[in-house]
C-alpha atoms as a PDB file:
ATOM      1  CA  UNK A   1     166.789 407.005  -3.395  1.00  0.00           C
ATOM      2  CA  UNK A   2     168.749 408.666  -6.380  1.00  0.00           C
ATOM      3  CA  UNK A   3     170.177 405.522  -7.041  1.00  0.00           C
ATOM      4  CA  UNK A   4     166.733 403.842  -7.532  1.00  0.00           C
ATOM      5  CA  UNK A   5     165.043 406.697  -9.244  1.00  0.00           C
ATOM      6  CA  UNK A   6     168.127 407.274 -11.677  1.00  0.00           C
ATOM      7  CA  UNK A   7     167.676 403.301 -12.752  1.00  0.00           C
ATOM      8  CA  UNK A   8     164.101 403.383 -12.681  1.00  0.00           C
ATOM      9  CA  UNK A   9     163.928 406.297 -15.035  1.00  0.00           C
ATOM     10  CA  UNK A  10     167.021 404.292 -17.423  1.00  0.00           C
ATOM     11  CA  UNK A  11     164.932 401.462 -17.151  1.00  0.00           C
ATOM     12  CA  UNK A  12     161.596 403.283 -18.410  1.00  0.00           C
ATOM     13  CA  UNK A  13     163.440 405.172 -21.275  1.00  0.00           C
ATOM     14  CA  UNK A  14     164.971 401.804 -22.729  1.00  0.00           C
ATOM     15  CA  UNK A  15     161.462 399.967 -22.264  1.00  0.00           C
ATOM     16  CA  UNK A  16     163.250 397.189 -20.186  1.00  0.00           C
ATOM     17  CA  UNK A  17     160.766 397.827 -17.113  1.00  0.00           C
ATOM     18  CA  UNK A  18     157.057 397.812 -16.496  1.00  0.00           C
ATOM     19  CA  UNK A  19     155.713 401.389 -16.281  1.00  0.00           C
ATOM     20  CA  UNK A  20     153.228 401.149 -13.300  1.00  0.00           C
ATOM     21  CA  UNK A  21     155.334 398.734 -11.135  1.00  0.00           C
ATOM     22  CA  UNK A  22     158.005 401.067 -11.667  1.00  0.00           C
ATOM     23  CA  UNK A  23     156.690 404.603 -11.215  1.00  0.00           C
ATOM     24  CA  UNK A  24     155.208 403.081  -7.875  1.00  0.00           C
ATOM     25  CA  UNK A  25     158.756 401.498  -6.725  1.00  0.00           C
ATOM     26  CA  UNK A  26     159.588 405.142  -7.288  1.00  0.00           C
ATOM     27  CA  UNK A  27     156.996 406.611  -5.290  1.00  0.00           C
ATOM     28  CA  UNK A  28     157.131 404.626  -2.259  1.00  0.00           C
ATOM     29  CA  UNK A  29     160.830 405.372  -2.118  1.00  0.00           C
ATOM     30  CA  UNK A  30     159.751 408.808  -2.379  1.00  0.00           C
ATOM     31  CA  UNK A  31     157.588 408.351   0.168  1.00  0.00           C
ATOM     32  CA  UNK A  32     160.143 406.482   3.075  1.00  0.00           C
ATOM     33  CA  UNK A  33     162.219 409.340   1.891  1.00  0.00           C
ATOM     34  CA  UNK A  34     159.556 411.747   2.859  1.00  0.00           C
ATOM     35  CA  UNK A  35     158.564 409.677   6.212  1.00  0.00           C
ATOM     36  CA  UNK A  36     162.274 409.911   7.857  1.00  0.00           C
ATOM     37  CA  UNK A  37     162.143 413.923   7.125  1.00  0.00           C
ATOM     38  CA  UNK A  38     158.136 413.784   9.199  1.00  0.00           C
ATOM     39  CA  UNK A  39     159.731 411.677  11.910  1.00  0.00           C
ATOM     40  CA  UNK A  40     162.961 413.496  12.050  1.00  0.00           C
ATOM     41  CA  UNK A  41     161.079 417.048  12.485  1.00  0.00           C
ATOM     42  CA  UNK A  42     158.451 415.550  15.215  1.00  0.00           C
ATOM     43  CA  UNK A  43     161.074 413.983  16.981  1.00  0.00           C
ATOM     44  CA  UNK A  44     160.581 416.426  20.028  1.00  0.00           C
ATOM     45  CA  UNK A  45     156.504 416.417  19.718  1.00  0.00           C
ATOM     46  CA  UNK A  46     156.927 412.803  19.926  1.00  0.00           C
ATOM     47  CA  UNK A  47     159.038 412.790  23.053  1.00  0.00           C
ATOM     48  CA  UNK A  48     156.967 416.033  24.631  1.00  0.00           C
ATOM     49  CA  UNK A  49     153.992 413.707  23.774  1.00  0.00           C
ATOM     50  CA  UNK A  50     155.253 410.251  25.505  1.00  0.00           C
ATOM     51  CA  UNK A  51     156.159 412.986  28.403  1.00  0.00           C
ATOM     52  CA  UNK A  52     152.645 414.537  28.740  1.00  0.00           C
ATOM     53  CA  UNK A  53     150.839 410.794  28.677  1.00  0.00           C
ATOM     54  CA  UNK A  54     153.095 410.079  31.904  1.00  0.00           C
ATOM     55  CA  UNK A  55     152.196 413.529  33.235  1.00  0.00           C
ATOM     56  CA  UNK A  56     148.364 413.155  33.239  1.00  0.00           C
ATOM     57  CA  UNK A  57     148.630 408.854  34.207  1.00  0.00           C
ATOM     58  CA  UNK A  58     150.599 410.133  37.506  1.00  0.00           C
ATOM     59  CA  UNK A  59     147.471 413.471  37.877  1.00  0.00           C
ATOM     60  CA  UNK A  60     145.011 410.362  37.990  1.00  0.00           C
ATOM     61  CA  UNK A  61     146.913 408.353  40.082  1.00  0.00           C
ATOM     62  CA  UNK A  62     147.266 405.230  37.560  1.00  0.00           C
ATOM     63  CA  UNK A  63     150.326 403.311  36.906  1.00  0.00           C
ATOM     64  CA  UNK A  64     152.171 403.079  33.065  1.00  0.00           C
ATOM     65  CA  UNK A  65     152.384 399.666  32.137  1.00  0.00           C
ATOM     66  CA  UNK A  66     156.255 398.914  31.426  1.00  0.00           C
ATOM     67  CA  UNK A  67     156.020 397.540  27.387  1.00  0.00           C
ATOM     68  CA  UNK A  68     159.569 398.278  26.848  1.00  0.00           C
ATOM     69  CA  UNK A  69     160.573 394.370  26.451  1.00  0.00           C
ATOM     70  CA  UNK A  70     157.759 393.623  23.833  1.00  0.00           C
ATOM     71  CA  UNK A  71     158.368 396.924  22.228  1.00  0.00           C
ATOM     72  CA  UNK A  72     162.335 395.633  22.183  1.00  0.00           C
ATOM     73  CA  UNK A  73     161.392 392.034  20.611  1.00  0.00           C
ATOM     74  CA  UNK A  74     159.877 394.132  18.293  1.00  0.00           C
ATOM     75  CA  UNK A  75     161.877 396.392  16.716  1.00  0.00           C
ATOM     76  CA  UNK A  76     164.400 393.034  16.565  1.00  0.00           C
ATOM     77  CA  UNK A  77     162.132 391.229  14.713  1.00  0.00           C
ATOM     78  CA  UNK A  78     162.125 394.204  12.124  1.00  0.00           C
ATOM     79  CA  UNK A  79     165.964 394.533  11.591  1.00  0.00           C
ATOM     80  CA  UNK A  80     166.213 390.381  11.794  1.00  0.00           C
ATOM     81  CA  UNK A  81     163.326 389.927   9.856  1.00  0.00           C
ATOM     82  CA  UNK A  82     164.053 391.867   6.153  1.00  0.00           C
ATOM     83  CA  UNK A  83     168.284 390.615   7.117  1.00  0.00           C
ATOM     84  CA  UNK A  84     167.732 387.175   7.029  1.00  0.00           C
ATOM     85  CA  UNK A  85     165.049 387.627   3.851  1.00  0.00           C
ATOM     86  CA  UNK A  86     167.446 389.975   2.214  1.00  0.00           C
ATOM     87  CA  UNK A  87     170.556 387.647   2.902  1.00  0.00           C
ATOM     88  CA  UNK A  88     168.524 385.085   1.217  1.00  0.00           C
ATOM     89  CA  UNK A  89     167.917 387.043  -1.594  1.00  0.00           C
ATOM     90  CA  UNK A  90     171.164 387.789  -2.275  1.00  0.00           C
ATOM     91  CA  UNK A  91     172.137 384.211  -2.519  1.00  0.00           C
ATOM     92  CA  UNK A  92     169.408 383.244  -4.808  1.00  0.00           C
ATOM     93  CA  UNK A  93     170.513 386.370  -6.671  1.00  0.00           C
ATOM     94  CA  UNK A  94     172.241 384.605 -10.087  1.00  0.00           C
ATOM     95  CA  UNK A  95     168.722 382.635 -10.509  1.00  0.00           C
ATOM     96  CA  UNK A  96     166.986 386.057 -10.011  1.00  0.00           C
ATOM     97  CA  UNK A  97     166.101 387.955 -13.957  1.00  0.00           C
ATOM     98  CA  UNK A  98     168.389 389.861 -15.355  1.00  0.00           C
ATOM     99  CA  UNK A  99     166.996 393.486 -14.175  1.00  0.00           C
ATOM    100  CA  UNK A 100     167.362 392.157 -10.370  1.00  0.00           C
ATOM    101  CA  UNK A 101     171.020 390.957 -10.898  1.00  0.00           C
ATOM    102  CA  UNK A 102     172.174 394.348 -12.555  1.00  0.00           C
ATOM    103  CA  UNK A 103     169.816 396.441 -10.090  1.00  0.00           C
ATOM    104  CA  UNK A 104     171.959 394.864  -6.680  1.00  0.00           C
ATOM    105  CA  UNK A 105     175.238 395.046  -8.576  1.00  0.00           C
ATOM    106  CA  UNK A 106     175.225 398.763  -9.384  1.00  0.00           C
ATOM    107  CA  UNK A 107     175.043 397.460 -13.018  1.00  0.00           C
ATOM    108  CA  UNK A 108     178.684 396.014 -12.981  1.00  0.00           C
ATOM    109  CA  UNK A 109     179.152 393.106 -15.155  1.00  0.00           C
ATOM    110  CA  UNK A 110     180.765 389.970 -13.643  1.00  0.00           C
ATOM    111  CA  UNK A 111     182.743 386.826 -15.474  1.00  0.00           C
ATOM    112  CA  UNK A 112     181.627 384.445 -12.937  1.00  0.00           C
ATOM    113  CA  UNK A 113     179.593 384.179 -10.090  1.00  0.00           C
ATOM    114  CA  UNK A 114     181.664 384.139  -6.953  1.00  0.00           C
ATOM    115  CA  UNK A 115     182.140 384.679  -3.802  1.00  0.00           C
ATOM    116  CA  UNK A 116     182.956 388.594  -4.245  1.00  0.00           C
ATOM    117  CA  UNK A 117     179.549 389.022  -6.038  1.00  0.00           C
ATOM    118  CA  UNK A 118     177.468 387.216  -3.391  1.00  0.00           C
ATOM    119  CA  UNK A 119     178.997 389.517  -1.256  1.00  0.00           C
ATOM    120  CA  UNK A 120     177.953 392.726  -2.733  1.00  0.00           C
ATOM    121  CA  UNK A 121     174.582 391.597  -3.663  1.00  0.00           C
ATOM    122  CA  UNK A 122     174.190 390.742   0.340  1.00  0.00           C
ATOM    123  CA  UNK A 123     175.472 394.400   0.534  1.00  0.00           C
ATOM    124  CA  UNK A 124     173.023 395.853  -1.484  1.00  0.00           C
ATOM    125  CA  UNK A 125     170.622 393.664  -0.757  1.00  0.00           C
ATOM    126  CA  UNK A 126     170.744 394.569   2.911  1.00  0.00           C
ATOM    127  CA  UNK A 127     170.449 398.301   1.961  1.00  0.00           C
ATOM    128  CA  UNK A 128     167.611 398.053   0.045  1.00  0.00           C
ATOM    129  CA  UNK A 129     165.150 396.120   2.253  1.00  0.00           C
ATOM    130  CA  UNK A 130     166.562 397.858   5.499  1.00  0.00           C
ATOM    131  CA  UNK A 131     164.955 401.107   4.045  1.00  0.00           C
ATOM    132  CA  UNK A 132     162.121 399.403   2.408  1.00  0.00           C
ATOM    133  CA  UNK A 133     160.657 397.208   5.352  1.00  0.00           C
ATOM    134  CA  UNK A 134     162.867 397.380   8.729  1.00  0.00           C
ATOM    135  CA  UNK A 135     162.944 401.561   8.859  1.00  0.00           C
ATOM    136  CA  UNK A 136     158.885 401.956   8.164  1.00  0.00           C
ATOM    137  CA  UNK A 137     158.346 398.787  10.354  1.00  0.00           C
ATOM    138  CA  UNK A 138     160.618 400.322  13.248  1.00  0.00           C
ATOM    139  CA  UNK A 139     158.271 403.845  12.614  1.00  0.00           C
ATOM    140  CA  UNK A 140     155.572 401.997  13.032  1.00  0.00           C
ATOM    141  CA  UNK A 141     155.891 400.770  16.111  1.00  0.00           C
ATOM    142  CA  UNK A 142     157.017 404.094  17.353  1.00  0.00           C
ATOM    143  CA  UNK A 143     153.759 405.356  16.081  1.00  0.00           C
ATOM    144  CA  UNK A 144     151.862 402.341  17.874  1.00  0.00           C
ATOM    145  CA  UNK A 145     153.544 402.997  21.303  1.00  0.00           C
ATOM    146  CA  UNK A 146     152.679 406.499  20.734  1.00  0.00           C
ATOM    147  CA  UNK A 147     148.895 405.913  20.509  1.00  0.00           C
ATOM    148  CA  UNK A 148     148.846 403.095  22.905  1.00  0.00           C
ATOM    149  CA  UNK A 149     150.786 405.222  25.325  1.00  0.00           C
ATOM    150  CA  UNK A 150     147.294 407.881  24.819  1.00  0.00           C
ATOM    151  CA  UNK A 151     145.273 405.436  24.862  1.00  0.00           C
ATOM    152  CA  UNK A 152     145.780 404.269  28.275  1.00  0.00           C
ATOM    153  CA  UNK A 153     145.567 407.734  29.376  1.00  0.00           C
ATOM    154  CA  UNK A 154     141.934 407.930  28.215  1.00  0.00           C
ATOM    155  CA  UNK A 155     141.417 404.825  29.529  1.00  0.00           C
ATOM    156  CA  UNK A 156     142.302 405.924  32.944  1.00  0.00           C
ATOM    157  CA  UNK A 157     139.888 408.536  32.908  1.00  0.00           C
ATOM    158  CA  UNK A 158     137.546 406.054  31.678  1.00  0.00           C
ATOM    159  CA  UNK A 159     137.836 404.125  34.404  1.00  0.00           C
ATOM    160  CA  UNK A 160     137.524 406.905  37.125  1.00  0.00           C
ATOM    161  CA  UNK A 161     134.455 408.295  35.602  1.00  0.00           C
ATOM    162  CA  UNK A 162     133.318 404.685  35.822  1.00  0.00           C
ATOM    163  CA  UNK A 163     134.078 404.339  39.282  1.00  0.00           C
ATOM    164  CA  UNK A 164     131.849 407.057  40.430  1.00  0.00           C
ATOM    165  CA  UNK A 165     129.083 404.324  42.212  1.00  0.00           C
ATOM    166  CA  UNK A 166     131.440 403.741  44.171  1.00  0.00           C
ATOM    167  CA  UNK A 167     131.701 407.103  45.964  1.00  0.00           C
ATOM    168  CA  UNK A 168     130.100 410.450  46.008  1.00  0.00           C
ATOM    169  CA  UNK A 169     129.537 413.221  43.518  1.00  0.00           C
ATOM    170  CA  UNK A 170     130.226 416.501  44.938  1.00  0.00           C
ATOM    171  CA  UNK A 171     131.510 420.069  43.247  1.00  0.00           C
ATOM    172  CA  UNK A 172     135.366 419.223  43.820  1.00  0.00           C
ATOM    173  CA  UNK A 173     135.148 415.767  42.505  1.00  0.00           C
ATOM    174  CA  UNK A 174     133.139 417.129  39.131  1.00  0.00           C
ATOM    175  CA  UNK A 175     136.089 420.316  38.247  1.00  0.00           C
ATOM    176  CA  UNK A 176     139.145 418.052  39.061  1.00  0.00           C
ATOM    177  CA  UNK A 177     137.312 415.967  36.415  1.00  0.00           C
ATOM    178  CA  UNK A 178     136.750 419.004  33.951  1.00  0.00           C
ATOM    179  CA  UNK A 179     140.583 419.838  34.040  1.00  0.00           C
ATOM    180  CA  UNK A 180     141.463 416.060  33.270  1.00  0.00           C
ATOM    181  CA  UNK A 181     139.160 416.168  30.488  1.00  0.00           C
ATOM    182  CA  UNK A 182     140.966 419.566  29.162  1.00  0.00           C
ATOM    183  CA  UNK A 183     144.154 417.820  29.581  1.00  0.00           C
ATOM    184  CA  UNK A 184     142.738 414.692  27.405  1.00  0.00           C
ATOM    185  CA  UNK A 185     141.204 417.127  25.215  1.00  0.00           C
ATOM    186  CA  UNK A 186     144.853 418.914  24.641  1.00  0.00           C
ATOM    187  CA  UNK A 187     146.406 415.313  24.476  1.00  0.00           C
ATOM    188  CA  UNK A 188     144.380 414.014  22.057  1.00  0.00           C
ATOM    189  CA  UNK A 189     145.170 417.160  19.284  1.00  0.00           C
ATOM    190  CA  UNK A 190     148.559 416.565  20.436  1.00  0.00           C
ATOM    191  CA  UNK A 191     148.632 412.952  19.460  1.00  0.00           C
ATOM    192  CA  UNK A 192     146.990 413.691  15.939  1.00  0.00           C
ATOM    193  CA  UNK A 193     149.016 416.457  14.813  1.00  0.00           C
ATOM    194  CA  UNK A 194     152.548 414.749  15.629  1.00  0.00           C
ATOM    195  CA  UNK A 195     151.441 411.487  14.401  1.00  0.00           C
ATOM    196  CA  UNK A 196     149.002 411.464  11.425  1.00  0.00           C
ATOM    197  CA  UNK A 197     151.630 412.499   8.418  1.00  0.00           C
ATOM    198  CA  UNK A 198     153.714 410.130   9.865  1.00  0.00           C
ATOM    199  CA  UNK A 199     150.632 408.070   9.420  1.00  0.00           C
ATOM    200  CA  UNK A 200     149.860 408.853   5.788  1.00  0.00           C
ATOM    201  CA  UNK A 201     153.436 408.090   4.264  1.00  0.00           C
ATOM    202  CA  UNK A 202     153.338 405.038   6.263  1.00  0.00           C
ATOM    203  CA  UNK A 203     150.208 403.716   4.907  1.00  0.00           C
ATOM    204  CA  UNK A 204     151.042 405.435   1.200  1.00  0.00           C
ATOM    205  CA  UNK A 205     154.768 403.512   1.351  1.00  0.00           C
ATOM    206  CA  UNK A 206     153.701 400.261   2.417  1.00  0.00           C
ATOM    207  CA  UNK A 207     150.434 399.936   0.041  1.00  0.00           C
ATOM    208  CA  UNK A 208     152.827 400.973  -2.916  1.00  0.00           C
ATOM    209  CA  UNK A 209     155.662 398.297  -1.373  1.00  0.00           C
ATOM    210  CA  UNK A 210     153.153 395.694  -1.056  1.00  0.00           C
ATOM    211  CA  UNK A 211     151.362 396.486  -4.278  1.00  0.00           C
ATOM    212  CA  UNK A 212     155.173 395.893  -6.096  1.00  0.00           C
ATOM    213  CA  UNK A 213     155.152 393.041  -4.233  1.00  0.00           C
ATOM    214  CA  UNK A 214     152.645 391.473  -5.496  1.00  0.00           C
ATOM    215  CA  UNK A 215     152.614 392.879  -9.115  1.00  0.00           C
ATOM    216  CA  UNK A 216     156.843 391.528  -9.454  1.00  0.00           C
ATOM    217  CA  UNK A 217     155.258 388.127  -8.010  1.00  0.00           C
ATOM    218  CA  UNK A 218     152.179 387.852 -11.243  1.00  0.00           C
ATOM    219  CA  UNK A 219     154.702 389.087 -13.659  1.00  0.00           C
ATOM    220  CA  UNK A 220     157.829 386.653 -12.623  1.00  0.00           C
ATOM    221  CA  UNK A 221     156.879 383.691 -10.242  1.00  0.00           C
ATOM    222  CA  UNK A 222     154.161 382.524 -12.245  1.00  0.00           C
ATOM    223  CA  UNK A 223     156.208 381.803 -15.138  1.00  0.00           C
ATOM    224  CA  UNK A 224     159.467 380.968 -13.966  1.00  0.00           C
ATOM    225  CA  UNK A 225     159.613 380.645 -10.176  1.00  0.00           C
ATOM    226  CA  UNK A 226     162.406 382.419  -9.315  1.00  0.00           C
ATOM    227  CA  UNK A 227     163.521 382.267  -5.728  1.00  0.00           C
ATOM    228  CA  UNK A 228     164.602 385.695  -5.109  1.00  0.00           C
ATOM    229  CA  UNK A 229     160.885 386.377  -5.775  1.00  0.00           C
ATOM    230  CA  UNK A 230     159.646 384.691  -3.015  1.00  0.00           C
ATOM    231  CA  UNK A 231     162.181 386.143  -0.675  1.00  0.00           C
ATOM    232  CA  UNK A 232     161.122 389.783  -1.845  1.00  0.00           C
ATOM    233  CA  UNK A 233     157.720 388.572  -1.271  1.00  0.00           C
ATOM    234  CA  UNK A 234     157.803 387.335   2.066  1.00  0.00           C
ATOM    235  CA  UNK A 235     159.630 390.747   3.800  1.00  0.00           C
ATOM    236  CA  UNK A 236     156.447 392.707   2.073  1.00  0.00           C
ATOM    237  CA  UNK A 237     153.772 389.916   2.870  1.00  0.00           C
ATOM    238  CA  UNK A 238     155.029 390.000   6.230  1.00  0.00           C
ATOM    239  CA  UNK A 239     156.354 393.506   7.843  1.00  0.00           C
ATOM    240  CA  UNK A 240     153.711 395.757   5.911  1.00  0.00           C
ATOM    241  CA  UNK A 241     150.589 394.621   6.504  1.00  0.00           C
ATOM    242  CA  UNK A 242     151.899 394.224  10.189  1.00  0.00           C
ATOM    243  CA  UNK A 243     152.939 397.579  10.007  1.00  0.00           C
ATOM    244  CA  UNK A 244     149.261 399.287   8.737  1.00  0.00           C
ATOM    245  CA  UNK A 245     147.725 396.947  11.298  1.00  0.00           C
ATOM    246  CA  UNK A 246     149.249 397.878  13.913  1.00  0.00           C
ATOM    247  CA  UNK A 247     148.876 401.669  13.440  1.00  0.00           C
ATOM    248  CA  UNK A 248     145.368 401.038  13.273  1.00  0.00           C
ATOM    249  CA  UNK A 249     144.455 399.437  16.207  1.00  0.00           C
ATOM    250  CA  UNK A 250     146.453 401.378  18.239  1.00  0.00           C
ATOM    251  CA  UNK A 251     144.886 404.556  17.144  1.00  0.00           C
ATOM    252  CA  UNK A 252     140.891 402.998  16.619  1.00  0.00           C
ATOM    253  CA  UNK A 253     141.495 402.573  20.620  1.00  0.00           C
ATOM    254  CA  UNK A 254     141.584 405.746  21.350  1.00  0.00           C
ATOM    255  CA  UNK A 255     138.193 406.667  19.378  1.00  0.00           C
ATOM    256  CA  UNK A 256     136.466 403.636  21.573  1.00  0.00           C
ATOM    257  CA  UNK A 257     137.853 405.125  24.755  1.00  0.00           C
ATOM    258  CA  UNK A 258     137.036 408.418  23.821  1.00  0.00           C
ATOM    259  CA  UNK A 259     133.514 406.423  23.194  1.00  0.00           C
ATOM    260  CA  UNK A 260     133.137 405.321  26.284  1.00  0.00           C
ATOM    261  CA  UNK A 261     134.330 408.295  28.677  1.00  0.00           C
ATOM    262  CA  UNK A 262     131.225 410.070  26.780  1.00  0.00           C
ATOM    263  CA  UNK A 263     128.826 407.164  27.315  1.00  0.00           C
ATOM    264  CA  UNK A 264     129.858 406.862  30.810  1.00  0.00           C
ATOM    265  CA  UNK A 265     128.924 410.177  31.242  1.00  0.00           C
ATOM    266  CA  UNK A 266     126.149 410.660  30.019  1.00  0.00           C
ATOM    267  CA  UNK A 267     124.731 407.677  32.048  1.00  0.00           C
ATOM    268  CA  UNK A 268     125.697 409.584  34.853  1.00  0.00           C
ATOM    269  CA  UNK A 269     124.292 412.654  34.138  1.00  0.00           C
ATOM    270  CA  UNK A 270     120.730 411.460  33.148  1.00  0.00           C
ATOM    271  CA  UNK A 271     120.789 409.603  36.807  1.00  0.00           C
ATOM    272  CA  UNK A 272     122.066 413.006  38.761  1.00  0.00           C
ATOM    273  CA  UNK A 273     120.069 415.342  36.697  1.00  0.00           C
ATOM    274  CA  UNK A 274     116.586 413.403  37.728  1.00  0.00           C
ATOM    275  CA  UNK A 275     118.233 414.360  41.764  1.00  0.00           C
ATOM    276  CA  UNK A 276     116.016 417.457  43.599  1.00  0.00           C
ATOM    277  CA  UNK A 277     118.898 418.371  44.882  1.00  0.00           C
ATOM    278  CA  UNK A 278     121.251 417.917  41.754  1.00  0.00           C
ATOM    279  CA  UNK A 279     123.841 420.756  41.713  1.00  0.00           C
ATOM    280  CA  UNK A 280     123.326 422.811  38.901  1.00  0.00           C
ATOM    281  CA  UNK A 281     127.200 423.549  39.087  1.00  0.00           C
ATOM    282  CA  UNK A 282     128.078 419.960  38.058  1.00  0.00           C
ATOM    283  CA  UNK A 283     125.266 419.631  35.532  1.00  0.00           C
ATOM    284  CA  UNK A 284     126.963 422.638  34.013  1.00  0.00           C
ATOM    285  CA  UNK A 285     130.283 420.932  33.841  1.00  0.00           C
ATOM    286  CA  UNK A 286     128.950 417.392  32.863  1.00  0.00           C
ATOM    287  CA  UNK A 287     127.570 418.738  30.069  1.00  0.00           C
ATOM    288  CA  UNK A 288     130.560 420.571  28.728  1.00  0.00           C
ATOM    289  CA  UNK A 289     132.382 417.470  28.812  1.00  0.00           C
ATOM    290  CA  UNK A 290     129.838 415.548  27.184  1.00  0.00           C
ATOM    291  CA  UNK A 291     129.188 417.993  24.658  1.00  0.00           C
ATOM    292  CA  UNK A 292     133.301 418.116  23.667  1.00  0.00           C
ATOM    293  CA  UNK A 293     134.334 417.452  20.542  1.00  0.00           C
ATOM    294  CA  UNK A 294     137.273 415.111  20.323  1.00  0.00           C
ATOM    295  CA  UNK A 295     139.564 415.114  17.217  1.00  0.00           C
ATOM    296  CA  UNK A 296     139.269 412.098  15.461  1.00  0.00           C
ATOM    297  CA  UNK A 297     142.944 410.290  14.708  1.00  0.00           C
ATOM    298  CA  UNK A 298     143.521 409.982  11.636  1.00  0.00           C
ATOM    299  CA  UNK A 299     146.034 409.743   8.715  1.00  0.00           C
ATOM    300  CA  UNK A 300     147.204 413.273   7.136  1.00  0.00           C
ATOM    301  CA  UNK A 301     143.531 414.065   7.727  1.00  0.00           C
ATOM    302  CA  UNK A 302     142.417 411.946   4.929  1.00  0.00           C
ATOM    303  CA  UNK A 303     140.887 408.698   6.180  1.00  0.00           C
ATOM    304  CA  UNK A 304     139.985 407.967   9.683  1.00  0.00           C
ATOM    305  CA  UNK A 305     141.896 405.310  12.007  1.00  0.00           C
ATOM    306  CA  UNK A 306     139.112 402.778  12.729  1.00  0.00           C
ATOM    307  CA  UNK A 307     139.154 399.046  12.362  1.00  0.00           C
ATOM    308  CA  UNK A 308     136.878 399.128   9.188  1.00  0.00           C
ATOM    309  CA  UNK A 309     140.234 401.174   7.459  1.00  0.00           C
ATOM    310  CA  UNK A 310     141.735 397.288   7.530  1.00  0.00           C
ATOM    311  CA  UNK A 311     139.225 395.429   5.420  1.00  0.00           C
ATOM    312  CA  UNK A 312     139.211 398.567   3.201  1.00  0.00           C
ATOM    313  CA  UNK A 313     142.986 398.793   2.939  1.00  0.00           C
ATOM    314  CA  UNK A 314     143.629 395.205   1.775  1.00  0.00           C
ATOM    315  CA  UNK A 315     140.325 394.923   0.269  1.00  0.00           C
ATOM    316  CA  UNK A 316     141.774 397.741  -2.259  1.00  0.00           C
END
């Protein structure tokens, strides 16, 4: 990150570098710098949180569903992914302008292009677009099992209270409920407050990264086609805006479960509350439940996790 922001700055004083694109190239390195230190200090809230989502799915009797294969493939696809783009890259490199060549060479001046200079572009190269796209992309899906992992916890309390037609309403039934729902309610704090700054420098880092993206392809590709371009282009088309997506449908889930465990119960209690002999105990407890306030997940507390956040993220 010194590296980049010593160059960046160089670049800016000798007027060799577009302003904007380069104070945000800055910033989002910034930014991933800032993400590993949020990930690095919730490490153990993430784990304690993974824990506690077992914990309540074994209270309610419901089985985890094993995604540790897809979750695998994935975090493959992110190191393989940005390598193979960034090996590309690198061999492309001496058709690349001038600012790329001397950026992935340290600034080292070369008589010829060989075999030696491939090789430390590749080098470089591989650096450079392992911390810009395969380290947020691998966060991200940590922060996606994470809220899928909640998720299916208030889904399983979903589909209990859902269940109830099935069988009988009764006192006991009604407070094992309540202390779910105070577990859920402690869960679902939980799951904000580890995972919504790791949320915001996500989102900041990857809208910067795809904003360069996009700004380096106006400014070069149009005019001369350069096909280190397009290789820079594809790891940010690609791994970013899967990234953001991701995040957000993972966490907008839990808001529609959430949704539905207080829909659910409210249907129930306008059909037990019209009983004669409705217990006033339960109506009590029904309506503490109904009437609790869930966090809503969001990112640093700034913009809320529903699906609408997409079209308003690329839109911008």
């Amino acid at each position: 990150m010194f590296y980049t922001l010593a160059i960046s700055l160089y670049r800016i004083s000798i007027g060799q570098a577009q302003i904007v694109i380069t104070v945000a190239f800055m910033l989002a390195n910034v930014f991933v710098t800032a993400l590993w230190h949020a990930v690095n200090r919730r490490k153990w809230a993430l784990r304690n949180l993974l824990t506690d989502c077992h914990k309540v799915m074994f209270m309610m009797n419901k089985k985890c569903k094993n995604n540790n294969m897809f979750m695998n493939l994935c975090i493959i696809l992110s190191i393989m992914i940005p390598s193979v783009l960034a090996a590309m890259c690198a061999i492309f490199l001496h058709k690349a302008p001038v600012n790329y060549q001397q950026y992935y060479s340290f600034f080292l001046s070369y008589d010829s292009y060989s075999s030696y200079t491939v090789l430390l572009w590749n080098i470089n190269t591989q650096i450079t677009f392992l911390c810009m796209f395969s380290f947020p992309s691998c966060i991200s899906i940590v922060c996606c099992v994470a809220y899928y992992k909640s998720c299916k916890v208030f889904k399983g309390f979903s589909d209990v209270v859902a269940d109830i037609h099935q069988g009988v309403l009764n006192r006991y039934k009604v407070s094992k409920w309540m202390n779910m729902h105070r577990l859920l309610y402690e869960l679902a704090h939980a799951t904000e407050k580890a995972l919504s700054p790791i949320s915001l420098l996500l989102f900041s880092s990857q809208c910067l990264f795809m904003y360069i993206t996009l700004a380096n392809y106006i400014i070069f590709q149009i005019k001369d086609r350069y096909s280190t371009i397009i290789w820079h282009t594809l790891s940010s088309s690609l791994l970013s805006p899967a990234s953001v997506i991701g995040v957000i449908v993972c966490a907008s889930e839990i808001s529609e479960e959430i949704r539905f465990i207080r829909t659910n119960l409210q249907l129930l209690y306008n059909t037990w509350v019209n009983e004669s002999d409705a217990d006033n105990k339960i109506l009590l407890l029904m309506r503490t439940m109904i009437a609790t306030k869930f966090p809503e997940m969001t990112a640093g507390n700034i913009m809320d996790l529903k699906l609408g956040l997409i079209f308003f993220h690329f839109g911008s």
